[in-house]
Protein backbone atom coordinates (compact mmCIF):
# COMPACT_ATOMS: atom_id res chain seq x y z
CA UNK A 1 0.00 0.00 0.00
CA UNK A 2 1.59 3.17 -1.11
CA UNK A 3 0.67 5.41 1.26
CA UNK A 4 0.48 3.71 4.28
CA UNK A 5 3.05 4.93 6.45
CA UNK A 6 4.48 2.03 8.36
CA UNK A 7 4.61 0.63 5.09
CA UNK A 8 7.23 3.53 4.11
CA UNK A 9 8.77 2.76 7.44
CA UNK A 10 9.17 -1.12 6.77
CA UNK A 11 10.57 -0.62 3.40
CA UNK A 12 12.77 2.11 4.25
CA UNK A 13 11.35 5.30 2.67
CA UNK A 14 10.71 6.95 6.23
CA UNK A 15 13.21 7.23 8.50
CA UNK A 16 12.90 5.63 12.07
CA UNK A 17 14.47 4.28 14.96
CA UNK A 18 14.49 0.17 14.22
CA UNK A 19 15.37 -2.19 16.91
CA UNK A 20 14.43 -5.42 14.68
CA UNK A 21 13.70 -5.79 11.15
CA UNK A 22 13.82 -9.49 8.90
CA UNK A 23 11.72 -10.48 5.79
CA UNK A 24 8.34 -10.48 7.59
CA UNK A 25 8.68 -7.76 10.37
CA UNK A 26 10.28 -4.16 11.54
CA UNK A 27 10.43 -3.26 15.20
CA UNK A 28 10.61 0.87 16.28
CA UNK A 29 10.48 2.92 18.91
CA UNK A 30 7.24 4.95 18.63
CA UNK A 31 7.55 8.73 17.90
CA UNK A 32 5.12 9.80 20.56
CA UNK A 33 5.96 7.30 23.35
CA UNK A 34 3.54 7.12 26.02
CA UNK A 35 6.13 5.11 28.53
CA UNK A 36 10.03 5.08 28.69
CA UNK A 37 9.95 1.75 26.85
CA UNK A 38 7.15 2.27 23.58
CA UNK A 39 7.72 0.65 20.33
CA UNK A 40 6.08 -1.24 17.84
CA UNK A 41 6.10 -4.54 16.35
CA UNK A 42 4.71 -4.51 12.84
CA UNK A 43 4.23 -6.66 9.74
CA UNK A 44 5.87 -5.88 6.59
CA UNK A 45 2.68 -7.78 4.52
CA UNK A 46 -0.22 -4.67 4.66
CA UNK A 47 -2.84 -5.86 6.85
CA UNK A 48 -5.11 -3.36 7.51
CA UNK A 49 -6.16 -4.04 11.51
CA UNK A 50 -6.47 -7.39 13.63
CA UNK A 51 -9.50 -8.02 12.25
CA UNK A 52 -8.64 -8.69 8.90
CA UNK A 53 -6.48 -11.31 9.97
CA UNK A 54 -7.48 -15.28 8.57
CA UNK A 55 -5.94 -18.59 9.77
CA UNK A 56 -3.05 -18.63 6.83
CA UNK A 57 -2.17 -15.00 9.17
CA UNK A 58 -2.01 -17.48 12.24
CA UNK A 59 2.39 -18.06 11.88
CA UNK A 60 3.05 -14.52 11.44
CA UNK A 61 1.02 -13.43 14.18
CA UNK A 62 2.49 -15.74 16.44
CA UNK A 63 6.06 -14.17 15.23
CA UNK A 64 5.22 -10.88 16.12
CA UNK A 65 3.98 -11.81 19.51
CA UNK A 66 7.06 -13.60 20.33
CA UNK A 67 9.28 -10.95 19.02
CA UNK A 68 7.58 -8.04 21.10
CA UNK A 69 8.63 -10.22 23.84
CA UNK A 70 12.16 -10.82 22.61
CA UNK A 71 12.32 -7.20 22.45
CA UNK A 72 10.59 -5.76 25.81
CA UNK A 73 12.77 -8.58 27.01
CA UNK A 74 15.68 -7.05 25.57
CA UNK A 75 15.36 -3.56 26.79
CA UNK A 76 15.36 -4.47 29.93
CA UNK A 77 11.43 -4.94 30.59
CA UNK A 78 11.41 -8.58 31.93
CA UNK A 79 11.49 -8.46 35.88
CA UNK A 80 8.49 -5.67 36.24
CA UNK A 81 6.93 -6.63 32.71
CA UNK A 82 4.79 -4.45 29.73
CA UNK A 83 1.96 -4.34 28.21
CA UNK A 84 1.10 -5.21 24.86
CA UNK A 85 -1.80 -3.90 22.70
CA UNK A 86 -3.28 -4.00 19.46
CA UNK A 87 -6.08 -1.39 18.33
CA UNK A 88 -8.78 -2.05 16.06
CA UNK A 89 -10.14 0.55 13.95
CA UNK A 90 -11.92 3.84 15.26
CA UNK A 91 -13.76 2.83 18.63
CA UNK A 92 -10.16 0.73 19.40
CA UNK A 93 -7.80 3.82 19.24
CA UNK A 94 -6.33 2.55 16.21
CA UNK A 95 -4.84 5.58 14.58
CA UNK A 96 -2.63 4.23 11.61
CA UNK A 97 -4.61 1.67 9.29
CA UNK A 98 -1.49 -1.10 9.11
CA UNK A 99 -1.56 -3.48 12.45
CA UNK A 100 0.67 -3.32 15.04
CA UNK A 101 1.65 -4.18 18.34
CA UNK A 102 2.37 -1.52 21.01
CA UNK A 103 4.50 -2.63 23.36
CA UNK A 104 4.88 -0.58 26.45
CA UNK A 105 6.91 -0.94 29.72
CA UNK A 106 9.19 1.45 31.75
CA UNK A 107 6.16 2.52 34.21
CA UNK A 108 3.42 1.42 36.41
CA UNK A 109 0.45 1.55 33.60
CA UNK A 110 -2.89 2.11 34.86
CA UNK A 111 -5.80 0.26 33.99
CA UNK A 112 -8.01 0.88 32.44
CA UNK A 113 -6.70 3.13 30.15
CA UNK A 114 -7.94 6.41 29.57
């Protein structure tokens, strides 16, 4: 999708700050973090929110879970943990149409969220 933006970011025609990136999936920290420890996990393959997602979706899913882990792990967010989240469409918070996974840690975070 040409002018989605996290497509740009996956293929390298936006600039950002990339933790993790193979043939399926780019990791970044999030431009407006809302905890010391906020990026995304996203898949390179346009899919427009969660739920859009089929069964032949059900491997690459899995891979981005485990990798937010990987990563929270990583920077340091193991012993007190993070949260994860993925918004769906309008009502969800979902603000860019390509899904991703926030992952958030660094800070107590509240629940439930404002």
């Amino acid at each position: 999708m040409t002018d989605c933006i996290f497509c740009k970011i996956a293929e390298g025609e936006i600039p950002s700050k990339k933790i993790y990136e193979d043939e399926e999936m780019a990791a970044f920290h999030d431009v407006s973090p809302q905890a010391p420890v906020h990026f995304l996990v996203i898949p390179k393959k346009h899919i427009k929110n969660i739920m859009e997602v089929h069964d032949d979706h059900s491997s690459l899913l899995g891979r981005l879970l485990v990798k937010a882990a990987e990563l929270s792990k990583e920077l340091g967010c193991e012993e007190k943990g993070a949260r994860f989240v993925v918004n769906c469409k309008e009502h969800g918070g979902q603000t860019v149409d390509h899904l991703h996974i926030h992952a958030l840690a660094g800070r107590p975070l509240e629940w439930p969220p404002g």
